[in-house]
C-alpha atoms as a PDB file:
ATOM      1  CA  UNK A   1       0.729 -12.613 -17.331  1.00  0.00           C
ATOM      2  CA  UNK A   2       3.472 -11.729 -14.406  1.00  0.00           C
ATOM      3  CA  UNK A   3       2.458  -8.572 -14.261  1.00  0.00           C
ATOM      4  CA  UNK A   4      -1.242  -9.663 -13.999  1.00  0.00           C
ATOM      5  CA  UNK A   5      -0.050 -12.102 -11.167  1.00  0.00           C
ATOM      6  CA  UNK A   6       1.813  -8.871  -9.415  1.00  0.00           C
ATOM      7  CA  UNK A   7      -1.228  -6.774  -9.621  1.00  0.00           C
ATOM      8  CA  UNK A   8      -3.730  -9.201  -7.854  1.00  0.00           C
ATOM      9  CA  UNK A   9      -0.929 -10.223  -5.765  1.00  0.00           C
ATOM     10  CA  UNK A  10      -0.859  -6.073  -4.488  1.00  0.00           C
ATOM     11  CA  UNK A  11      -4.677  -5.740  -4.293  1.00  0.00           C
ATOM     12  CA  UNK A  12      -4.977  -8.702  -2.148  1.00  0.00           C
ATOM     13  CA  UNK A  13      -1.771  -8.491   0.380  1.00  0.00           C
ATOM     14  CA  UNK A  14      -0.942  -5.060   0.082  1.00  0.00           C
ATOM     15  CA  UNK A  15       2.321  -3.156  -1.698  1.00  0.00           C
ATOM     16  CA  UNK A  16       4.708  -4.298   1.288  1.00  0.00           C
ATOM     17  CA  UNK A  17       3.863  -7.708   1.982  1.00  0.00           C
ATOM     18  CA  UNK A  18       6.475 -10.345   1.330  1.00  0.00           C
ATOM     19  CA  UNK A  19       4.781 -11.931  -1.446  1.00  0.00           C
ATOM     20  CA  UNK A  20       5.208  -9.408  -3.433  1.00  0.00           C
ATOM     21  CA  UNK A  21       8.451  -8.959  -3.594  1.00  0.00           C
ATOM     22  CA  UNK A  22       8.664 -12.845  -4.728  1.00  0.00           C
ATOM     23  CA  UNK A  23       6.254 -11.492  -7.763  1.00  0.00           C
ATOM     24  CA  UNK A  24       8.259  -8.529  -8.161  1.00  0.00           C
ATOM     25  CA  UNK A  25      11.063 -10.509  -8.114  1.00  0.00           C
ATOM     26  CA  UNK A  26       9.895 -13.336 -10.701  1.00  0.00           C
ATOM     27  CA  UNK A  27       9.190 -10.698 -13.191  1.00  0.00           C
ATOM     28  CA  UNK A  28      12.633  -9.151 -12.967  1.00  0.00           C
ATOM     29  CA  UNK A  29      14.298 -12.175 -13.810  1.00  0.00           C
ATOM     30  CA  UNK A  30      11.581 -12.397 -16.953  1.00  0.00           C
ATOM     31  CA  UNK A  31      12.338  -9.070 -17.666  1.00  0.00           C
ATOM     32  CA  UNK A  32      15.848 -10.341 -17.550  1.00  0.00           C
ATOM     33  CA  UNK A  33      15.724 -12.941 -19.941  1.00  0.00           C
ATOM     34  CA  UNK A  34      13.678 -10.502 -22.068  1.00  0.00           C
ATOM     35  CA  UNK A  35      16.944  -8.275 -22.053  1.00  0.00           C
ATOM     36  CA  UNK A  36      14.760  -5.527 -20.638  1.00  0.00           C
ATOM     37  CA  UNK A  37      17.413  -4.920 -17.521  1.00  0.00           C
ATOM     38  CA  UNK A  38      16.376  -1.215 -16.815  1.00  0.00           C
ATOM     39  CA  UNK A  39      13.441  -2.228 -15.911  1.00  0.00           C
ATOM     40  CA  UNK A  40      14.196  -5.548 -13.542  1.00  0.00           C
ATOM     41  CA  UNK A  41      16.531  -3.521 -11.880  1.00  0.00           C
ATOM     42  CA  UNK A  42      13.969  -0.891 -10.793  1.00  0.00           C
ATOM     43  CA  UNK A  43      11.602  -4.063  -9.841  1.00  0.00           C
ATOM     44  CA  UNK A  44      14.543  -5.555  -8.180  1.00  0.00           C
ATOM     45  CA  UNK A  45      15.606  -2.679  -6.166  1.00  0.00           C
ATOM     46  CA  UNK A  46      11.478  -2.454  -5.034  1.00  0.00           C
ATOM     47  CA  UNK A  47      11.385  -6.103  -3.950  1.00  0.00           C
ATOM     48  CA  UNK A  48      14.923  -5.627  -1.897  1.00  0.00           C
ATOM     49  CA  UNK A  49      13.369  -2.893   0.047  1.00  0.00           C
ATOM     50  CA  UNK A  50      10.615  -4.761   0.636  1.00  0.00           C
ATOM     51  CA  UNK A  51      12.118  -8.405   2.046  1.00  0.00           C
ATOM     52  CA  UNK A  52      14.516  -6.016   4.171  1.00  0.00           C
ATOM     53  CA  UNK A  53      11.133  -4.225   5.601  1.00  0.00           C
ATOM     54  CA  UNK A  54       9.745  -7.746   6.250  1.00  0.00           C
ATOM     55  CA  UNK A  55      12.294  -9.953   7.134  1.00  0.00           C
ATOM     56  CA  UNK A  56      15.617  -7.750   8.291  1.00  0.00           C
ATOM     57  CA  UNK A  57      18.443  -7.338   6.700  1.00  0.00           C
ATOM     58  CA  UNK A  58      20.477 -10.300   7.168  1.00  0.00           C
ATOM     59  CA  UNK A  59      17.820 -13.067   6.071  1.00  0.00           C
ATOM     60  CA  UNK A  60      19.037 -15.455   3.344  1.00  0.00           C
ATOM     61  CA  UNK A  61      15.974 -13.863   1.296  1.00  0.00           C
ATOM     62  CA  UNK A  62      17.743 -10.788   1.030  1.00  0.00           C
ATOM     63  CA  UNK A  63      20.982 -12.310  -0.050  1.00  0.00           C
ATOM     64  CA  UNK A  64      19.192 -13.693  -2.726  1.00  0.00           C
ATOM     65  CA  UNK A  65      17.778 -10.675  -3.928  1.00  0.00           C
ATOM     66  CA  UNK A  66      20.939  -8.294  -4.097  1.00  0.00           C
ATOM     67  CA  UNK A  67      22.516 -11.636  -5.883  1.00  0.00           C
ATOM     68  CA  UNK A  68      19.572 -10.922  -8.667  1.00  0.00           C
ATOM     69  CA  UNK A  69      20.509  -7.284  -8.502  1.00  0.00           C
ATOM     70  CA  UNK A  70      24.133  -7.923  -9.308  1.00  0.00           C
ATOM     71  CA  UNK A  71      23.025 -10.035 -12.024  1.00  0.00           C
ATOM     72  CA  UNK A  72      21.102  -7.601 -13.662  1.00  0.00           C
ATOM     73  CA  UNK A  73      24.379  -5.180 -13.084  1.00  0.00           C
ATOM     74  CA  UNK A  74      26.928  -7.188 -14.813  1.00  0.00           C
ATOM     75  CA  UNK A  75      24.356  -8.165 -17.852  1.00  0.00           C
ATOM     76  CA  UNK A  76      24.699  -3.735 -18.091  1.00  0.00           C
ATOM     77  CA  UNK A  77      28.079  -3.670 -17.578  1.00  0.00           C
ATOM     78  CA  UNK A  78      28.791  -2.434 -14.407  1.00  0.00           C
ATOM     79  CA  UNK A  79      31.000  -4.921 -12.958  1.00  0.00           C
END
């Protein structure tokens, strides 16, 4: 269903709007829970470049993001 939500989300805004990097990021974290952390990471990584594009890097947005990147580093180990 998330990934549903991502692709309308993409076909309506457009790959670099700011929404959807909040889908991509949504999924990550399900992915997350799912134990499935190769794959939030890439979707992570995607969604950071896009709130930087959008918003700069020093918005609180992309703190948030690289704080769900580092989660998804320590649940692989890399501390």
């Amino acid at each position: 269903m998330n990934e549903e939500a991502l692709r309308i989300t993409r076909k309506n805004l457009g790959k670099e709007h700011i929404q959807v990097a909040t889908s991509l990021n949504n999924l990550a974290l399900v992915l997350k829970n799912l134990e499935n952390y190769q794959k939030a990471k890439k979707l992570l990584k995607e969604a950071l470049l896009i709130t930087k594009n959008n918003l700069g890097e020093e918005h609180i947005q992309v703190a948030t993001s690289l704080n769900n990147l580092a989660l998804i580093e320590y649940a692989l180990g890399n501390y």
